[in-house]
Protein backbone atom coordinates (compact mmCIF):
# COMPACT_ATOMS: atom_id res chain seq x y z
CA UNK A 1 -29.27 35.06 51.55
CA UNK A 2 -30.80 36.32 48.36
CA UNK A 3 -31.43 34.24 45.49
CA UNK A 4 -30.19 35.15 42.39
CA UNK A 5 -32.18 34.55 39.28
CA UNK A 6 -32.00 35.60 35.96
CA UNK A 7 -34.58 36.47 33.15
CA UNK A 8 -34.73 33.00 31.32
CA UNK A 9 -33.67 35.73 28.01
CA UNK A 10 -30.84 36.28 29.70
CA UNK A 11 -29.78 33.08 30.46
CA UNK A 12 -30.28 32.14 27.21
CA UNK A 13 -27.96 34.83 25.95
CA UNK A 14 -25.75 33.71 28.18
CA UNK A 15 -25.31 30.49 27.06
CA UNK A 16 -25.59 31.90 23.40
CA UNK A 17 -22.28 33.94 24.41
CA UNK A 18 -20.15 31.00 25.35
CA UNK A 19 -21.36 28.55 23.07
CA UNK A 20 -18.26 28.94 20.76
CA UNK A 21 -15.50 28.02 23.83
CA UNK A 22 -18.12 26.06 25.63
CA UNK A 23 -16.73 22.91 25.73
CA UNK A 24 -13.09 23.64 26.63
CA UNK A 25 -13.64 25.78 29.27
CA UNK A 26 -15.71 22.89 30.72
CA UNK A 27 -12.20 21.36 30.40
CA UNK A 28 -10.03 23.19 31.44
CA UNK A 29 -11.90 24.64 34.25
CA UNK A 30 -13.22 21.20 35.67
CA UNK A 31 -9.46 19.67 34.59
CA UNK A 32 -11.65 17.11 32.41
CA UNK A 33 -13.73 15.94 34.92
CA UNK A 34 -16.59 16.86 33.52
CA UNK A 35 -16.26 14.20 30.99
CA UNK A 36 -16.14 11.61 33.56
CA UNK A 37 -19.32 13.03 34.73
CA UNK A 38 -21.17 12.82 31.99
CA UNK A 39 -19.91 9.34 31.60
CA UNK A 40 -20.65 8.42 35.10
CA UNK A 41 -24.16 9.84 34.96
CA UNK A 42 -25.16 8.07 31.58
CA UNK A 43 -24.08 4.64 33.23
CA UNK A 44 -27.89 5.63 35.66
CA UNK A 45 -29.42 4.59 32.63
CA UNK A 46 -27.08 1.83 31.02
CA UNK A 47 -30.50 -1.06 31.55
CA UNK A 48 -32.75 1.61 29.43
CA UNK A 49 -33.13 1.08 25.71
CA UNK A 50 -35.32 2.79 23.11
CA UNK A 51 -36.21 6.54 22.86
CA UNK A 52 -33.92 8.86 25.39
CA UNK A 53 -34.71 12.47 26.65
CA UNK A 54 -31.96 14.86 26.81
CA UNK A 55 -32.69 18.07 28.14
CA UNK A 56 -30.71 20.86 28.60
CA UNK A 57 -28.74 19.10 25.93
CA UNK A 58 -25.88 22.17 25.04
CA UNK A 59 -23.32 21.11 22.75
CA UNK A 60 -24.54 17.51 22.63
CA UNK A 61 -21.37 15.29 24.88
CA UNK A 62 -24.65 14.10 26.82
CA UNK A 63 -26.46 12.78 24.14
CA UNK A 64 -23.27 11.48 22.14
CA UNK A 65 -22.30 9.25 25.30
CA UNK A 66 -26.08 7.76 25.71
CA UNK A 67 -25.31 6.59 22.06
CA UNK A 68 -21.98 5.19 22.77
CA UNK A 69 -23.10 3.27 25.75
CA UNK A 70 -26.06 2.12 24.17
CA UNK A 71 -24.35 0.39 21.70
CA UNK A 72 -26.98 0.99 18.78
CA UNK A 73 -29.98 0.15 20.57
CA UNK A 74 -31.20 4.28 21.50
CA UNK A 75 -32.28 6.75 19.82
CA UNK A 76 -31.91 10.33 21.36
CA UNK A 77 -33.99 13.28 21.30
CA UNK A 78 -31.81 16.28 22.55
CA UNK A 79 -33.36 19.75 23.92
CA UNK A 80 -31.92 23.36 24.36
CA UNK A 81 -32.83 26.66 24.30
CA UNK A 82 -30.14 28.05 23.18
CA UNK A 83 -29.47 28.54 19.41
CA UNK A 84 -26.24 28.60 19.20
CA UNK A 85 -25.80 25.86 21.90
CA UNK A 86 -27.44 23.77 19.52
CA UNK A 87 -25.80 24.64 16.64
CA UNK A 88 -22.37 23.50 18.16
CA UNK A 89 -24.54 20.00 18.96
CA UNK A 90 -25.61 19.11 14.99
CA UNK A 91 -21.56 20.20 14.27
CA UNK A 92 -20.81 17.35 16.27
CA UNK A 93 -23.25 14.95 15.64
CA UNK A 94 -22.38 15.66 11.51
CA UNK A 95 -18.93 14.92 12.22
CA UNK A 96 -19.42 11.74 14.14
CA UNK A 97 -22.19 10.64 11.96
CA UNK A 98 -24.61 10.47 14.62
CA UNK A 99 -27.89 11.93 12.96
CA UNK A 100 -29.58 9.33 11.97
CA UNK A 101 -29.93 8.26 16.14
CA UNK A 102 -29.52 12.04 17.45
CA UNK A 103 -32.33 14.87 16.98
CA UNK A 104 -32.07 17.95 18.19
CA UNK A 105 -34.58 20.36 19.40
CA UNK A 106 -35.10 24.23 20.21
CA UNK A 107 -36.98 23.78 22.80
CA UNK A 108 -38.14 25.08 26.85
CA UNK A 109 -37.98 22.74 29.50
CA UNK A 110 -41.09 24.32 31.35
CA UNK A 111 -43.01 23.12 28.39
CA UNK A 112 -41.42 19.84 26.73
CA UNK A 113 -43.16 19.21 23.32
CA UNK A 114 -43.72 15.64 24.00
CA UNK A 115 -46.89 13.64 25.13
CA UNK A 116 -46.93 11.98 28.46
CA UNK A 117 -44.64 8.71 28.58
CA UNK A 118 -42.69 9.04 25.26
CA UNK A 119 -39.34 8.07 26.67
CA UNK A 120 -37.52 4.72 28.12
CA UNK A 121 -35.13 7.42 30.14
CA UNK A 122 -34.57 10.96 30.59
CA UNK A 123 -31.05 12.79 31.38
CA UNK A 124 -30.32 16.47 32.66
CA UNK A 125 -26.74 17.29 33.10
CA UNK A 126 -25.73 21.02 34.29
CA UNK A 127 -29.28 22.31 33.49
CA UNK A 128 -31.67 22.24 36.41
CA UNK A 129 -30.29 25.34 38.45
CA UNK A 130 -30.79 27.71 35.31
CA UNK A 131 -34.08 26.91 35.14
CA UNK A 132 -36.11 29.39 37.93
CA UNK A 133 -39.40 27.01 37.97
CA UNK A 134 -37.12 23.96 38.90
CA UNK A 135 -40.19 22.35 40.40
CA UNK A 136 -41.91 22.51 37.26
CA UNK A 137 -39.56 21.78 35.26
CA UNK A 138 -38.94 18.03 36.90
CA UNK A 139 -42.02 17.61 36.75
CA UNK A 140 -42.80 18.26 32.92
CA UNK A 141 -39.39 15.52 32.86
CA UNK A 142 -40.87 13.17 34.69
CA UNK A 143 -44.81 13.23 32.68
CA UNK A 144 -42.55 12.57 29.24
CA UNK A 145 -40.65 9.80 30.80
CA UNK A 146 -42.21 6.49 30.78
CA UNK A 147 -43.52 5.20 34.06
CA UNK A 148 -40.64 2.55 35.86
CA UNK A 149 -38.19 4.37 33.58
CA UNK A 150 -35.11 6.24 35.20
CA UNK A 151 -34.76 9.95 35.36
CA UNK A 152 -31.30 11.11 36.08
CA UNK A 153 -30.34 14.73 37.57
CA UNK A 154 -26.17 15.55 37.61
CA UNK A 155 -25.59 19.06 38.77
CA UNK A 156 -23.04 20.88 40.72
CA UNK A 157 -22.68 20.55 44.38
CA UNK A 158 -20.62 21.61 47.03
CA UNK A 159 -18.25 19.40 48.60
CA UNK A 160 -19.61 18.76 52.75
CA UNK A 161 -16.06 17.38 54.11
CA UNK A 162 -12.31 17.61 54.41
CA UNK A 163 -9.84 20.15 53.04
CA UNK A 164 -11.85 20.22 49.62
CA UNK A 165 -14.59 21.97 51.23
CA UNK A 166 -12.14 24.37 52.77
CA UNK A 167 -10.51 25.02 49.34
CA UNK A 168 -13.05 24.65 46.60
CA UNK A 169 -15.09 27.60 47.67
CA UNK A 170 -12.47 30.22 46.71
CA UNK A 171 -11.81 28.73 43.29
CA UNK A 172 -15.38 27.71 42.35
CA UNK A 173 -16.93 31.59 43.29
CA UNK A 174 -13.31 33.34 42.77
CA UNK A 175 -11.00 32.02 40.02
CA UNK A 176 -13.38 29.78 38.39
CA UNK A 177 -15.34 33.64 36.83
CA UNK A 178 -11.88 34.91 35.70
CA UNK A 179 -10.22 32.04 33.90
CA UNK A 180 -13.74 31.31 32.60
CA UNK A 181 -14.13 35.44 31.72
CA UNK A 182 -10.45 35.60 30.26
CA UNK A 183 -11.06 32.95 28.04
CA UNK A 184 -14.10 32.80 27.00
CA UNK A 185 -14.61 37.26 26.55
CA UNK A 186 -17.82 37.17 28.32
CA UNK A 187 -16.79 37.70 32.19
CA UNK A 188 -20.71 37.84 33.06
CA UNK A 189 -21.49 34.26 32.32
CA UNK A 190 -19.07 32.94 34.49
CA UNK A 191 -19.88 34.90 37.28
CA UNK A 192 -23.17 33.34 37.24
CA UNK A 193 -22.28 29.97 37.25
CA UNK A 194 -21.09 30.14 40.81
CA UNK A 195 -24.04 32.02 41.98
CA UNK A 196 -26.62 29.92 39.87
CA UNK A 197 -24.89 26.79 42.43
CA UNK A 198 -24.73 28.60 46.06
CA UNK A 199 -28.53 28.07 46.49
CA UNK A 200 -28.63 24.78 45.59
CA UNK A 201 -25.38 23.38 46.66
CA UNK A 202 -26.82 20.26 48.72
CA UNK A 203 -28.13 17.00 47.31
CA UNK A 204 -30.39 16.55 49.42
CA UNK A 205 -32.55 19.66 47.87
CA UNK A 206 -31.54 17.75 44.50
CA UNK A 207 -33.73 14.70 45.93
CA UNK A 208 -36.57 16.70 47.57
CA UNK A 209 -37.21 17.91 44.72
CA UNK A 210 -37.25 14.34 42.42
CA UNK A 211 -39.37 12.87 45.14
CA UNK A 212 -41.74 15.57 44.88
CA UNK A 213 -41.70 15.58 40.60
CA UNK A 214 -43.05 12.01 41.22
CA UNK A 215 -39.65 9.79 41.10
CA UNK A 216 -39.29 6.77 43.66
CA UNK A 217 -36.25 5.21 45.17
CA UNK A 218 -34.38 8.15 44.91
CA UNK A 219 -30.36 8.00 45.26
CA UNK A 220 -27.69 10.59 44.99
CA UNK A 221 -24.17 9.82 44.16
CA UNK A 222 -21.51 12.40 45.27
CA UNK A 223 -18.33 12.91 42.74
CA UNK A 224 -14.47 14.19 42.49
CA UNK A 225 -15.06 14.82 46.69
CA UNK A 226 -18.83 16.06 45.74
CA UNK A 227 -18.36 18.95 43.69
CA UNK A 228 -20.83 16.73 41.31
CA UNK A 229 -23.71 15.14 42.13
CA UNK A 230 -25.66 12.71 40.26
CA UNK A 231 -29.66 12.69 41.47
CA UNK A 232 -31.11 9.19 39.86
CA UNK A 233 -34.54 8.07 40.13
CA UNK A 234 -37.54 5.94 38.72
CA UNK A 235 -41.04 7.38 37.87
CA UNK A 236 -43.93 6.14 39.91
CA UNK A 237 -46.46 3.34 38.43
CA UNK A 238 -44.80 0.70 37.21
């Protein structure tokens, strides 16, 4: 099977295009799952305190529920590429009053601005298969994280059993690009999701490729019948 990879400009346009209905197609098209999650993966990192990593930040729910757990006691530094992504992020943050513990960044994963060990945690959600160096990428995660502190991966997967696995197929590579097209005018960028996925549908890749960034005692969490995953691990040195 061919991989499918875009232009990281394109991708970036992409996300550019949808930023305005972003969030409730995410929604409506994951029936508000998605915010369980996000929810779900922040809990990875509910004994970390101090200076948090979001990458691949979007419209900022990641970031906004590390504050909320944290109860006061984090600070987050958010990162996106996309402009308008990150526009949509500061909106909320303004209107939850969340700047003075949120920052947001324009910024490339392949080449974090940070220096090595900056952060108690670090958090991608829905980020890792648009990136085509996803090796390299990890890895540039993992040398900004502190060493012993937890690095968490949730992405897409495909569910492996049952009548879910039958079913979820047709909707996730079928209807999934038309609602998302019909809604949100762009019928391109939801035709990629489902073939940004396909090649990296299995968790297991997920932790092959934290073991070899340099994260120990590596777990994966399957959810709603494993069309989530959550990838979680520590760095090495501690």
């Amino acid at each position: 099977m061919k991989t499918y990879v875009l232009h990281p400009d394109s991708v970036r346009e992409l996300f550019n295009s949808v930023a305005p209905r972003y969030d409730l197609l995410n929604r409506l098209l994951s029936l508000r799952r998605d915010v369980y999650w996000r929810k779900r993966a922040v809990r990875e990192i509910q004994d970390s305190e101090g200076s948090i990593l979001d990458v691949a930040t979007g419209t900022g729910d990641v970031a906004i529920e590390i504050i909320r757990q944290g109860k006061g006691r984090r600070r987050v530094v958010g990162l996106d590429f996309s402009e308008l992504m990150i526009r949509k992020a500061h909106e909320k943050f303004v209107k939850r009053k969340l700047l003075s513990t949120i920052d947001v960044n324009l910024g490339d994963a392949l080449s974090l601005p940070f220096r090595d060990d900056t952060f108690h945690a670090s958090v991608i959600a829905f980020g890792l298969r648009n990136i085509p160096k996803k090796e390299q990428a990890l890895s540039e995660i993992v040398r900004v994280t502190k060493k012993g502190g937890k690095v968490v991966i949730l992405e897409f997967t495909f569910p492996e059993r049952g009548l879910v696995k039958r079913l979820y197929p047709s909707y996730f590579m079928n209807i999934l690009p038309w609602v998302g097209g019909l809604i949100s005018g762009d019928r391109g960028a939801y035709a990629y999701l489902p073939r940004s996925v396909v090649h990296f549908q299995s968790p297991e890749i997920y932790r092959d490729l934290a073991r070899g960034a340099g994260l120990e005692n590596v777990t994966s969490t399957g959810l709603t019948f494993g069309i989530a995953s959550i990838i979680a691990g520590t760095k090495k040195g501690q």
